[in-house]
PDB file of N, CA and C in Angstrom:
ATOM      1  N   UNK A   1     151.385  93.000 -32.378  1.00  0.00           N
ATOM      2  CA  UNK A   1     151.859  91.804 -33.032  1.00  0.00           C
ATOM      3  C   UNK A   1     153.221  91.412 -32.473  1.00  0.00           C
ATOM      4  N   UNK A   2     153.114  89.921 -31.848  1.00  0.00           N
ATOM      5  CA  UNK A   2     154.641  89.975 -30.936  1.00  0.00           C
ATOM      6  C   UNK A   2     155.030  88.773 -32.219  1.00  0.00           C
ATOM      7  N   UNK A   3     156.149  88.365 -31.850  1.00  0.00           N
ATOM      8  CA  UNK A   3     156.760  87.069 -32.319  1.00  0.00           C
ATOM      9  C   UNK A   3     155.929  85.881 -31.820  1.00  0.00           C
ATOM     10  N   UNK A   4     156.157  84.688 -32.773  1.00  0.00           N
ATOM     11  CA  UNK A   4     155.459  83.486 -32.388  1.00  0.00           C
ATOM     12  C   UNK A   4     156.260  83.189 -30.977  1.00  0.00           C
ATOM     13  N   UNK A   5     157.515  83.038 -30.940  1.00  0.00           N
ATOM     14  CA  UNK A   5     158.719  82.683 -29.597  1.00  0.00           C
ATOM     15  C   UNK A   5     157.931  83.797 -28.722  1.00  0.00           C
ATOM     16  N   UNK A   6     158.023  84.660 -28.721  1.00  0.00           N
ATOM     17  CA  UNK A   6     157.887  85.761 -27.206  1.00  0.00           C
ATOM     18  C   UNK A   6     156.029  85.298 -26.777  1.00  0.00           C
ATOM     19  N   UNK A   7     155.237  84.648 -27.767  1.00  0.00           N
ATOM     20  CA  UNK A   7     153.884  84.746 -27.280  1.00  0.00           C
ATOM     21  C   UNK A   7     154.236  83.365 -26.536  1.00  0.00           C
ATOM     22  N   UNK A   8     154.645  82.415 -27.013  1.00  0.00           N
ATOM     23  CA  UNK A   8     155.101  80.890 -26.350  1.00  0.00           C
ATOM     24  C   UNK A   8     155.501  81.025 -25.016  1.00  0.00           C
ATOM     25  N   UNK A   9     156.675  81.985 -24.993  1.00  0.00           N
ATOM     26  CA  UNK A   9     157.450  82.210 -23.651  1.00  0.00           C
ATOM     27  C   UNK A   9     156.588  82.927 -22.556  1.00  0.00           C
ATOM     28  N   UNK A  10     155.647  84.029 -23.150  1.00  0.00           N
ATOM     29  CA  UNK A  10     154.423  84.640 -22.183  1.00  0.00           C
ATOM     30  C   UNK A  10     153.447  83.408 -21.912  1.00  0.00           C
ATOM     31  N   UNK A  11     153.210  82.913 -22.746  1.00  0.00           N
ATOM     32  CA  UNK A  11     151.833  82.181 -22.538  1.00  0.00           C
ATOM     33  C   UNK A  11     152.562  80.192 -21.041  1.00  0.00           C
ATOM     34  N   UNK A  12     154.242  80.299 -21.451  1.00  0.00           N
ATOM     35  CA  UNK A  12     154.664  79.727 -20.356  1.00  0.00           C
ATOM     36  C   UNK A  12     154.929  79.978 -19.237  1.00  0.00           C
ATOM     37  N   UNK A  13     155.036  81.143 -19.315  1.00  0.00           N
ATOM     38  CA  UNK A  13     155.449  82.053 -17.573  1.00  0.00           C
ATOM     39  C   UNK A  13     153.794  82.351 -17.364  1.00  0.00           C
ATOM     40  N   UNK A  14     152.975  82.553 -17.750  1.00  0.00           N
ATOM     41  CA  UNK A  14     151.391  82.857 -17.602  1.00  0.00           C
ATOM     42  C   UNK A  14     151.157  81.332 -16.763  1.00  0.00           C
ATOM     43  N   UNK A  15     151.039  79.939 -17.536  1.00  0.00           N
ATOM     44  CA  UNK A  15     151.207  78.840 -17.085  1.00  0.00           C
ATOM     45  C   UNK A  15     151.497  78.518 -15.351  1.00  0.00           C
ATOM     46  N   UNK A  16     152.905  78.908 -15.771  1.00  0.00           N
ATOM     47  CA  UNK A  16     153.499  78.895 -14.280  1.00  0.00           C
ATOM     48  C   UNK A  16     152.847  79.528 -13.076  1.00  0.00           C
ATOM     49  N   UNK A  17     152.589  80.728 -13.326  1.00  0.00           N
ATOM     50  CA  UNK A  17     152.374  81.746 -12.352  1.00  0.00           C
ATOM     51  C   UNK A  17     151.118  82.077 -11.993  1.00  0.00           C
ATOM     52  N   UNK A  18     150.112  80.806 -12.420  1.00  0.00           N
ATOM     53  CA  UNK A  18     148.868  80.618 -12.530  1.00  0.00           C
ATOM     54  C   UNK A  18     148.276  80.342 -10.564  1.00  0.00           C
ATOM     55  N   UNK A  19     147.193  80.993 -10.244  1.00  0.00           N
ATOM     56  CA  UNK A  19     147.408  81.298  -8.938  1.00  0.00           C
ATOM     57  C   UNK A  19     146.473  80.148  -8.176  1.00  0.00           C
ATOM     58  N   UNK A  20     145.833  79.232  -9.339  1.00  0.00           N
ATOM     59  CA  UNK A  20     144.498  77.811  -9.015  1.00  0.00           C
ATOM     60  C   UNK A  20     145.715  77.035  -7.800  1.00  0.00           C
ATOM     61  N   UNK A  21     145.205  76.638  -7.035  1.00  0.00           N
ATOM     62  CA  UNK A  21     145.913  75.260  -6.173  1.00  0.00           C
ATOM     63  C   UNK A  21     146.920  76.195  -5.518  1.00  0.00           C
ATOM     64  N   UNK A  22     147.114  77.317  -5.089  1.00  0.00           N
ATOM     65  CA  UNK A  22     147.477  77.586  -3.972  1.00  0.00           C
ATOM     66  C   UNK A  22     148.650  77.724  -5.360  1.00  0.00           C
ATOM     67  N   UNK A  23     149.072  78.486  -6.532  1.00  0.00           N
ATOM     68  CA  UNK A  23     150.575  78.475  -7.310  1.00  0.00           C
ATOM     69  C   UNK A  23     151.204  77.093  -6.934  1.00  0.00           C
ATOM     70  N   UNK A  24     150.675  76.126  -7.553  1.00  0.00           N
ATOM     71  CA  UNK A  24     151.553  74.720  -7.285  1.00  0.00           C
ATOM     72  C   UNK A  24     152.392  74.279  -8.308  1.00  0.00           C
ATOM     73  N   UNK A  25     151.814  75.055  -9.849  1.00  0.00           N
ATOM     74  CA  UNK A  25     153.071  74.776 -10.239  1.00  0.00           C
ATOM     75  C   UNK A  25     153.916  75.600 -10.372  1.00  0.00           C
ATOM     76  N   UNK A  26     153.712  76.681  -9.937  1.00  0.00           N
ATOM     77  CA  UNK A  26     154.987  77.377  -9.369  1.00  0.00           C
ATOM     78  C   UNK A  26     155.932  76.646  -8.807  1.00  0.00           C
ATOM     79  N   UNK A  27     155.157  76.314  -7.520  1.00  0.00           N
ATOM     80  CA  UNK A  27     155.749  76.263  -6.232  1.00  0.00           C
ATOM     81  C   UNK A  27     156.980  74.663  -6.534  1.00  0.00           C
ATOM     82  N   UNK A  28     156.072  73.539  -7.272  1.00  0.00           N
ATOM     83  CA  UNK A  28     156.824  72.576  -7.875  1.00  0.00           C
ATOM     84  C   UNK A  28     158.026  72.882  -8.416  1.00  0.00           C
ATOM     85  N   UNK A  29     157.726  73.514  -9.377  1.00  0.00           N
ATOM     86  CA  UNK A  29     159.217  73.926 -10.795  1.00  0.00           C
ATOM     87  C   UNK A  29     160.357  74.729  -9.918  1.00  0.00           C
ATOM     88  N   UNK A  30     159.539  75.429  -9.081  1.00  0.00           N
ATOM     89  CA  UNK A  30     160.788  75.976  -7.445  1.00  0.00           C
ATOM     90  C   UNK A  30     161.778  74.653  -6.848  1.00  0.00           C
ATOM     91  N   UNK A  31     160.686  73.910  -6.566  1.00  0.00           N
ATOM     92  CA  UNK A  31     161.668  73.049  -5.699  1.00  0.00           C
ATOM     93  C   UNK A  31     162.278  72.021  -6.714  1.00  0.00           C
ATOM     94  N   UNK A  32     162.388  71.839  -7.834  1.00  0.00           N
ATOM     95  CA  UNK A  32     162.993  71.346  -8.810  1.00  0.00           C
ATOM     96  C   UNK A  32     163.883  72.070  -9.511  1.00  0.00           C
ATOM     97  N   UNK A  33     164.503  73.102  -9.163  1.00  0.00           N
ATOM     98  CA  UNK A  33     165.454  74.376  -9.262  1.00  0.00           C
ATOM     99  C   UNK A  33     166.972  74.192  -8.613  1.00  0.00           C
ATOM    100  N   UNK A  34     167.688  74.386  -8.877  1.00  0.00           N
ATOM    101  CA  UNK A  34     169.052  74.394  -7.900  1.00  0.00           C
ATOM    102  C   UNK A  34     168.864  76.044  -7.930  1.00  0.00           C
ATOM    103  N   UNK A  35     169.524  76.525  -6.608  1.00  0.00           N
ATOM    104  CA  UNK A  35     169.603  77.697  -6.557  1.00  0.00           C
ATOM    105  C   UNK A  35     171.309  78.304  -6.917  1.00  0.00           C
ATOM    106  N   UNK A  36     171.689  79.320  -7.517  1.00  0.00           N
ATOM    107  CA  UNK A  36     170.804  80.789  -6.949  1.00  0.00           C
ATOM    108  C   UNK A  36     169.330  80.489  -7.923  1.00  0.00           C
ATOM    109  N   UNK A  37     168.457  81.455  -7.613  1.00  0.00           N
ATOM    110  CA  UNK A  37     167.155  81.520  -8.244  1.00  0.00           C
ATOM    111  C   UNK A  37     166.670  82.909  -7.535  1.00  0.00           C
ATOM    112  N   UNK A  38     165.760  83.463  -8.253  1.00  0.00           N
ATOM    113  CA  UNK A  38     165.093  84.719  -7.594  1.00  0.00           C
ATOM    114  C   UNK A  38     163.559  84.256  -7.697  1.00  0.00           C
ATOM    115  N   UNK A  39     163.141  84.435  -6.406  1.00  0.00           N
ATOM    116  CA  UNK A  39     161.785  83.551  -6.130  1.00  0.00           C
ATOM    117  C   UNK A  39     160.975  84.985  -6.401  1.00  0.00           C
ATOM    118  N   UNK A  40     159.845  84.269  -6.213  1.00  0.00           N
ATOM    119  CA  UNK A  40     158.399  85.573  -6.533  1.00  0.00           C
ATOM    120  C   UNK A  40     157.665  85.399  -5.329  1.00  0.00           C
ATOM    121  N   UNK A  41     158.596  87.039  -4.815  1.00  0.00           N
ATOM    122  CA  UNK A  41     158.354  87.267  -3.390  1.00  0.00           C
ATOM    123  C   UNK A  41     156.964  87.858  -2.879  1.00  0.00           C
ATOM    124  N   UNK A  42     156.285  88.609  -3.492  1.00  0.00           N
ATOM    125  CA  UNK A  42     154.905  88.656  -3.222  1.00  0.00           C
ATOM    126  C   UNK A  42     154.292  87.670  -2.880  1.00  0.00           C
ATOM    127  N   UNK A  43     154.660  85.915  -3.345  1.00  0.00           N
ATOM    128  CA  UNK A  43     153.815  85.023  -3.113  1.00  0.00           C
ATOM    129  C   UNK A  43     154.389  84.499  -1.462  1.00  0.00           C
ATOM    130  N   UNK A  44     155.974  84.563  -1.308  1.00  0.00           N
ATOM    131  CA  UNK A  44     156.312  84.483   0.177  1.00  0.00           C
ATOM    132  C   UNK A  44     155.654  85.128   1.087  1.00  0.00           C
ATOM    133  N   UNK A  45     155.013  86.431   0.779  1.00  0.00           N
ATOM    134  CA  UNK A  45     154.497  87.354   2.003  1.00  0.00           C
ATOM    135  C   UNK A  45     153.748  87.090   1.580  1.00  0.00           C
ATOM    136  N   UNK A  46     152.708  86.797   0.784  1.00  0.00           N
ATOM    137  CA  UNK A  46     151.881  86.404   1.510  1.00  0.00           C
ATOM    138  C   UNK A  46     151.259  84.804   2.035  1.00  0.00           C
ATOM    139  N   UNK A  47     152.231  83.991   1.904  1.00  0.00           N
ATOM    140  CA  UNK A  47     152.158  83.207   2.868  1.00  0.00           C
ATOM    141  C   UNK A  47     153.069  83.029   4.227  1.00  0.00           C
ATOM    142  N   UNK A  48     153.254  84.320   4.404  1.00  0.00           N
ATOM    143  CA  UNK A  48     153.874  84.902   5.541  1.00  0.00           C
ATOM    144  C   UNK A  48     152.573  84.914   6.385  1.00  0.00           C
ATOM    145  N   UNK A  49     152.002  86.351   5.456  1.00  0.00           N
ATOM    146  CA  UNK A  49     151.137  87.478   6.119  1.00  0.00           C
ATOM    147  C   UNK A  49     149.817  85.721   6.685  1.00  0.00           C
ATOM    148  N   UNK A  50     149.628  85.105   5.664  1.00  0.00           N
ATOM    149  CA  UNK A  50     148.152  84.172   6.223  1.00  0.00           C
ATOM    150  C   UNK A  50     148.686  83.159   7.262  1.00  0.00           C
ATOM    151  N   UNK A  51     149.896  82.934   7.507  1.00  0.00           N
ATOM    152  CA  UNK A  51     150.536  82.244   8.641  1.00  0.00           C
ATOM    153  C   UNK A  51     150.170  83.030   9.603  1.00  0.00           C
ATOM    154  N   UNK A  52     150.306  84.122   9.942  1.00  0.00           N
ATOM    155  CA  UNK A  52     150.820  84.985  11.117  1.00  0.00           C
ATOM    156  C   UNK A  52     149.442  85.370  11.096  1.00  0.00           C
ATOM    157  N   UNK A  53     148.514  85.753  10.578  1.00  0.00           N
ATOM    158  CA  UNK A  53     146.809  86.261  10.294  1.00  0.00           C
ATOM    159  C   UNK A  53     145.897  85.181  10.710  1.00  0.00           C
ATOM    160  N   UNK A  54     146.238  84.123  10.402  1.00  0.00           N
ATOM    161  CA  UNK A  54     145.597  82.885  10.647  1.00  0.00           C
ATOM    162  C   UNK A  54     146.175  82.051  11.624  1.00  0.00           C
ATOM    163  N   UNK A  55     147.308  82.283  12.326  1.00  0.00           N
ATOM    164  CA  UNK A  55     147.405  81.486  13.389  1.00  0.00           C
ATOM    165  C   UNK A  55     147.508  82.126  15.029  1.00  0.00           C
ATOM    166  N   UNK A  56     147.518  81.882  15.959  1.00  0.00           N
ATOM    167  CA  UNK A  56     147.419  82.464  17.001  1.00  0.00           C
ATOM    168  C   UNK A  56     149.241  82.150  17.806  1.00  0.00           C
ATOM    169  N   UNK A  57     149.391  83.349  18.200  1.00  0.00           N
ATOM    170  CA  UNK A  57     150.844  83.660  18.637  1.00  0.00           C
ATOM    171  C   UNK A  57     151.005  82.621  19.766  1.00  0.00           C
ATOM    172  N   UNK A  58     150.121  82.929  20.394  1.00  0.00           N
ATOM    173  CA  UNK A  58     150.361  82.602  21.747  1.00  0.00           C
ATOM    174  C   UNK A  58     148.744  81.237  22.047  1.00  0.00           C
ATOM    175  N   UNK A  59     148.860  80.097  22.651  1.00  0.00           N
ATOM    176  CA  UNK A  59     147.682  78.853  22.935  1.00  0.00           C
ATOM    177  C   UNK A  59     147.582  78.727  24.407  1.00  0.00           C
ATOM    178  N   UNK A  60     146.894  78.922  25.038  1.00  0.00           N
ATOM    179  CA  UNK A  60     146.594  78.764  26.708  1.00  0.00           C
ATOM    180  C   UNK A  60     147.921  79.111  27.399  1.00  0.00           C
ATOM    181  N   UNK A  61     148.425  80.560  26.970  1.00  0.00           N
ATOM    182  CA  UNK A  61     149.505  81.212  27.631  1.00  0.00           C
ATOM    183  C   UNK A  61     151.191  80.168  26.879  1.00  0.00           C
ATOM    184  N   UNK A  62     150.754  79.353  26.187  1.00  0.00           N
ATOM    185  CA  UNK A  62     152.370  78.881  25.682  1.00  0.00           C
ATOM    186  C   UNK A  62     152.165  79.226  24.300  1.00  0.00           C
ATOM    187  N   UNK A  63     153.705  79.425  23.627  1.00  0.00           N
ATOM    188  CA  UNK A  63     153.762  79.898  22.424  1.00  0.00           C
ATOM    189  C   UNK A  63     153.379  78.660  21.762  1.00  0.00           C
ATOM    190  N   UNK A  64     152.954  79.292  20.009  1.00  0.00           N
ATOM    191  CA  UNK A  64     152.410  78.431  19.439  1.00  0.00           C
ATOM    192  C   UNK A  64     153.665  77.893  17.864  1.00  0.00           C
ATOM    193  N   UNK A  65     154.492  76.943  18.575  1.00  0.00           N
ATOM    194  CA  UNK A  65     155.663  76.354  17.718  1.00  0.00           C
ATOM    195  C   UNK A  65     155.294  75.606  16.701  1.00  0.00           C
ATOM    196  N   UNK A  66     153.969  75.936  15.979  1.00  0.00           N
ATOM    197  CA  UNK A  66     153.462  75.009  15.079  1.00  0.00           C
ATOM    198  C   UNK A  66     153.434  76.615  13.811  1.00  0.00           C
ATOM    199  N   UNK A  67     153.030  77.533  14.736  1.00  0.00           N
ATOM    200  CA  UNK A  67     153.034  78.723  13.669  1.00  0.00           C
ATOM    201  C   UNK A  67     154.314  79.096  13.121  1.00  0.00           C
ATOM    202  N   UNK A  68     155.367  78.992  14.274  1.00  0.00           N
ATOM    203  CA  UNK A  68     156.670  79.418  14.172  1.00  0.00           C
ATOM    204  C   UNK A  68     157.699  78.242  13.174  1.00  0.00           C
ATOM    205  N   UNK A  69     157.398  77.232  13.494  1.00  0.00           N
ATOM    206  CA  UNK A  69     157.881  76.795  12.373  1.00  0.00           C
ATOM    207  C   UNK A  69     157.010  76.587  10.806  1.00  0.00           C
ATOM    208  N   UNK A  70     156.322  76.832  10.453  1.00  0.00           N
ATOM    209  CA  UNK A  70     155.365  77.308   9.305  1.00  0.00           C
ATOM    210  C   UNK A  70     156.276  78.620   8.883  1.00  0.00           C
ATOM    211  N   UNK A  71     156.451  79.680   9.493  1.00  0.00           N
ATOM    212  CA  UNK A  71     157.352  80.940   9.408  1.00  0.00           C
ATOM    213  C   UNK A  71     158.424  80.703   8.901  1.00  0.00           C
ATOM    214  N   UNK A  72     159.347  79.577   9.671  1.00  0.00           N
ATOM    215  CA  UNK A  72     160.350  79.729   9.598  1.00  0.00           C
ATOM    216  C   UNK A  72     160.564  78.652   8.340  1.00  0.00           C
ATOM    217  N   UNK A  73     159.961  77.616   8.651  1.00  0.00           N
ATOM    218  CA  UNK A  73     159.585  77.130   6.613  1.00  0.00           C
ATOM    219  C   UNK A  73     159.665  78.084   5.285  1.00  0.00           C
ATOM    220  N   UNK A  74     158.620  79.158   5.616  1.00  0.00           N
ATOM    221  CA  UNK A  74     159.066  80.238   4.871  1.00  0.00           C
ATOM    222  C   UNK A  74     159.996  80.845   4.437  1.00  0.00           C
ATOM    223  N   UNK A  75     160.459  81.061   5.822  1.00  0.00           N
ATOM    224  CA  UNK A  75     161.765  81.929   5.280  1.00  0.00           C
ATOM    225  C   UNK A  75     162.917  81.342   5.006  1.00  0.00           C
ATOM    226  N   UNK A  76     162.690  79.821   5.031  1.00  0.00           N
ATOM    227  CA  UNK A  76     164.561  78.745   4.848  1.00  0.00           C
ATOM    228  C   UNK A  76     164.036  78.922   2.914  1.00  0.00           C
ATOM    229  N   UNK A  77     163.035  78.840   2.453  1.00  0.00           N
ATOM    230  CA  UNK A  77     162.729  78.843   1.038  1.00  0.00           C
ATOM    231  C   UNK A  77     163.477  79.737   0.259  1.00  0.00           C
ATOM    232  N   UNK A  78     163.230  81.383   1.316  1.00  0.00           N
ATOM    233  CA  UNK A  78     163.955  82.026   0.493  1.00  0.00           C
ATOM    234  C   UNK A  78     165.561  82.155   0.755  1.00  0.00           C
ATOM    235  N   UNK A  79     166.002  81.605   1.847  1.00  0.00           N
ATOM    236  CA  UNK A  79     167.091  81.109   2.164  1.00  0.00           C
ATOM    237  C   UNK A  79     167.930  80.374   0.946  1.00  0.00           C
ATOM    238  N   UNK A  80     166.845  79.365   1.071  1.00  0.00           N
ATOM    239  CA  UNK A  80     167.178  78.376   0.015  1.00  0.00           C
ATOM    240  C   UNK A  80     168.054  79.281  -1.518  1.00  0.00           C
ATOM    241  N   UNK A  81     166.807  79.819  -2.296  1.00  0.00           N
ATOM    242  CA  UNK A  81     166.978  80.642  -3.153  1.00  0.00           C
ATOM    243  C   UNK A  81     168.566  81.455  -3.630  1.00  0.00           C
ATOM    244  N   UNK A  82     168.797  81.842  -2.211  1.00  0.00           N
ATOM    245  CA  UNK A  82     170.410  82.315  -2.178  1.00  0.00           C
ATOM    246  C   UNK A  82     171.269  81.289  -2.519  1.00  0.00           C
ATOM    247  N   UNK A  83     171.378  80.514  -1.986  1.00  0.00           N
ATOM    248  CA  UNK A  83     172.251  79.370  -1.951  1.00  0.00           C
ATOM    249  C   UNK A  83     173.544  79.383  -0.974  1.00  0.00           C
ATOM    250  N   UNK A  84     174.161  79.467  -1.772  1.00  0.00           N
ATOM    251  CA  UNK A  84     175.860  80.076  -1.030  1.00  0.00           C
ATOM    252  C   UNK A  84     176.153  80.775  -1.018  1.00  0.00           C
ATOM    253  N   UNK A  85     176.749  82.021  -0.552  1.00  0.00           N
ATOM    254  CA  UNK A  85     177.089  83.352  -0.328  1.00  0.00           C
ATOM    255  C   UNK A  85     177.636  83.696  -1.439  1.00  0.00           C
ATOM    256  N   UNK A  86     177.439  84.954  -1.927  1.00  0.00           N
ATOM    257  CA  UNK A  86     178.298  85.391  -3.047  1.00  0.00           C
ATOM    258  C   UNK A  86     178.705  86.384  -3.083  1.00  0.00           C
ATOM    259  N   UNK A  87     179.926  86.459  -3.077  1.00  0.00           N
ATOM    260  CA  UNK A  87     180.565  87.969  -2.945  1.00  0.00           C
ATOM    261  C   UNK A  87     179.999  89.156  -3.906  1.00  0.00           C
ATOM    262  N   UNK A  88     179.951  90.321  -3.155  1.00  0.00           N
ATOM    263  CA  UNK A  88     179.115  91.556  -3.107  1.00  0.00           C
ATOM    264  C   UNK A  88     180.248  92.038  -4.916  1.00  0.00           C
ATOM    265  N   UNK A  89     179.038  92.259  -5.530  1.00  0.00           N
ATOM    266  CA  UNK A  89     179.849  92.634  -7.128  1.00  0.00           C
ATOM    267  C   UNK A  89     180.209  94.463  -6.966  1.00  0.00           C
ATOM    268  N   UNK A  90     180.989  95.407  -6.977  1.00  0.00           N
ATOM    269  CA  UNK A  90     181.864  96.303  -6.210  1.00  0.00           C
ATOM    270  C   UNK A  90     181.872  96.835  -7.937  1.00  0.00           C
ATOM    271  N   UNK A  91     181.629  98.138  -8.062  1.00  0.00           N
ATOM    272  CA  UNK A  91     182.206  98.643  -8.971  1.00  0.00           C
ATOM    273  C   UNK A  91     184.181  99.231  -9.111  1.00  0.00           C
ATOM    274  N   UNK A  92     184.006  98.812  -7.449  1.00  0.00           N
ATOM    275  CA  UNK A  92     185.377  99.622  -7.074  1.00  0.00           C
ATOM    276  C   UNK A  92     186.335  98.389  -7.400  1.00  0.00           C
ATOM    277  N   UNK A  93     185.926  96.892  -7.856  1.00  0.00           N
ATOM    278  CA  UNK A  93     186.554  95.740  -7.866  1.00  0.00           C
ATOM    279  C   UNK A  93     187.542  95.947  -9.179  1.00  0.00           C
ATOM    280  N   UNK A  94     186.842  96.678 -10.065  1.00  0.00           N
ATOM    281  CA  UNK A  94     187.839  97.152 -11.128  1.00  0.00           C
ATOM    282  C   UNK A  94     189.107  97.807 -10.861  1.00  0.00           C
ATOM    283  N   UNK A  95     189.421  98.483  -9.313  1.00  0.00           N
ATOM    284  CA  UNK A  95     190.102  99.442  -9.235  1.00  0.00           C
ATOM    285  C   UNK A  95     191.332  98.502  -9.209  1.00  0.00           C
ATOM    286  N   UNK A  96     192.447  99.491  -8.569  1.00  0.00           N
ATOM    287  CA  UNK A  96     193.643  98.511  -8.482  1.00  0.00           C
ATOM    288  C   UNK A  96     193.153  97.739  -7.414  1.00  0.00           C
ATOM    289  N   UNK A  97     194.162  96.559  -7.160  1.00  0.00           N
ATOM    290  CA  UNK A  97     194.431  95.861  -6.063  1.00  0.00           C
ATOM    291  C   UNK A  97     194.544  96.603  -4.822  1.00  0.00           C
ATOM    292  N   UNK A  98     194.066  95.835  -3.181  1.00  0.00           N
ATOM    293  CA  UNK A  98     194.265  96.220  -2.328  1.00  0.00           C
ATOM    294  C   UNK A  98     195.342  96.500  -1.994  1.00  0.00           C
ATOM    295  N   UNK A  99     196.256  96.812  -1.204  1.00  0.00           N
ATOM    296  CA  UNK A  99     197.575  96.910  -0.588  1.00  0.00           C
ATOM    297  C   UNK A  99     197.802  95.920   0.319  1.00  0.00           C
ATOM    298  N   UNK A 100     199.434  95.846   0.369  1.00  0.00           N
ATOM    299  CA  UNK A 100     199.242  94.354   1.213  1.00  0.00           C
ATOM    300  C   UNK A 100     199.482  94.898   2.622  1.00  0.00           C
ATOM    301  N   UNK A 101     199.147  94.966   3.577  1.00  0.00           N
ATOM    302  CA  UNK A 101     199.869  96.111   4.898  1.00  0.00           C
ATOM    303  C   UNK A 101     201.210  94.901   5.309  1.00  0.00           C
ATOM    304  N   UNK A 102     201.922  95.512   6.423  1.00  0.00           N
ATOM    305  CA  UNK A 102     202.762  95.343   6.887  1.00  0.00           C
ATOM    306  C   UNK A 102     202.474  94.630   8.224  1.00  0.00           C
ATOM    307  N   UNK A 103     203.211  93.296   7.729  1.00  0.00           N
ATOM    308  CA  UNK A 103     202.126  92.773   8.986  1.00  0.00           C
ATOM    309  C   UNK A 103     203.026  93.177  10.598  1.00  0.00           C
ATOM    310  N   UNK A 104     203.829  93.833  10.633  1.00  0.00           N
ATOM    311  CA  UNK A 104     204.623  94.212  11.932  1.00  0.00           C
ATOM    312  C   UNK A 104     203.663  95.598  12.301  1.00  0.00           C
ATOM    313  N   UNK A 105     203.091  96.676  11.245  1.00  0.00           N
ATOM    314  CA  UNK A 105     202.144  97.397  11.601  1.00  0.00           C
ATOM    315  C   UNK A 105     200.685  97.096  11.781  1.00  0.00           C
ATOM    316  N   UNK A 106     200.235  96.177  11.169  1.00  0.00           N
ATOM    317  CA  UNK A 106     198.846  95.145  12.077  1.00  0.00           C
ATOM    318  C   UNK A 106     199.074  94.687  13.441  1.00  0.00           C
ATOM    319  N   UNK A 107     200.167  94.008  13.864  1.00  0.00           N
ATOM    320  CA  UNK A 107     200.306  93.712  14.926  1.00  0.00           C
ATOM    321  C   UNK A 107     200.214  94.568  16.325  1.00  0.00           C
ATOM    322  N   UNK A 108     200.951  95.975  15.529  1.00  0.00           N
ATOM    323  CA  UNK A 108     201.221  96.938  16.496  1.00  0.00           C
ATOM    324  C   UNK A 108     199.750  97.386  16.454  1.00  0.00           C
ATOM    325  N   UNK A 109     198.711  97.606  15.380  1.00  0.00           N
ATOM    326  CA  UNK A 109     197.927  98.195  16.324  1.00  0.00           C
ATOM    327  C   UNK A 109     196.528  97.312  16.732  1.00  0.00           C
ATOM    328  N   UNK A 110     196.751  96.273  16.167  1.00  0.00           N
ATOM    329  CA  UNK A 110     195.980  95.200  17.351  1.00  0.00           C
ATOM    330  C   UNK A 110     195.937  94.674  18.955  1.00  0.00           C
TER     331      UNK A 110
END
């Protein structure tokens, strides 16, 4: 017996993550997202894995830049996802402050 709220909230992420049409409304409510976001990476690989399975590397000895950018589509998504860099969270960030060096001893050993 869950709560009426927690069966709503399952039965909306169920919704979403529904796999008919290739996850489209996934894939929609994604690109209607500002990032950061944490994507659902099982579904990236495998539209990795059926890019690279289903297309041929190489076409009458020239590479095939139709697969490679399909790939690389891929992977700007989860690019995307990151957004802007964000500094690495450091348990050591609690510690004191860095030290400031001396910048006549930087010099010297640069």
């Amino acid at each position: 017996r869950l709560p009426h709220k927690i069966r709503k909230l399952h039965s909306a992420l169920e919704r979403m993550l529904d796999p008919s049409w290739n996850h489209r409304v996934y894939r929609l409510a994604v690109a209607k997202m500002s990032p950061p976001l944490i994507p659902f990476v099982p579904l990236l690989l495998k539209d990795m894995t059926f890019i690279h399975e289903g297309n041929r590397t190489w076409a009458e000895n020239l590479i095939n830049f139709e697969k490679m950018h399909m790939m690389a589509k891929t992977a700007r998504v989860l690019q995307r996802c990151r957004g802007h860099a964000h500094p690495p969270l450091s348990p050591l960030r609690s510690r004191s402050p860095p030290r400031q060096e001396d910048p006549r001893a930087v010099r010297i050993s640069t």
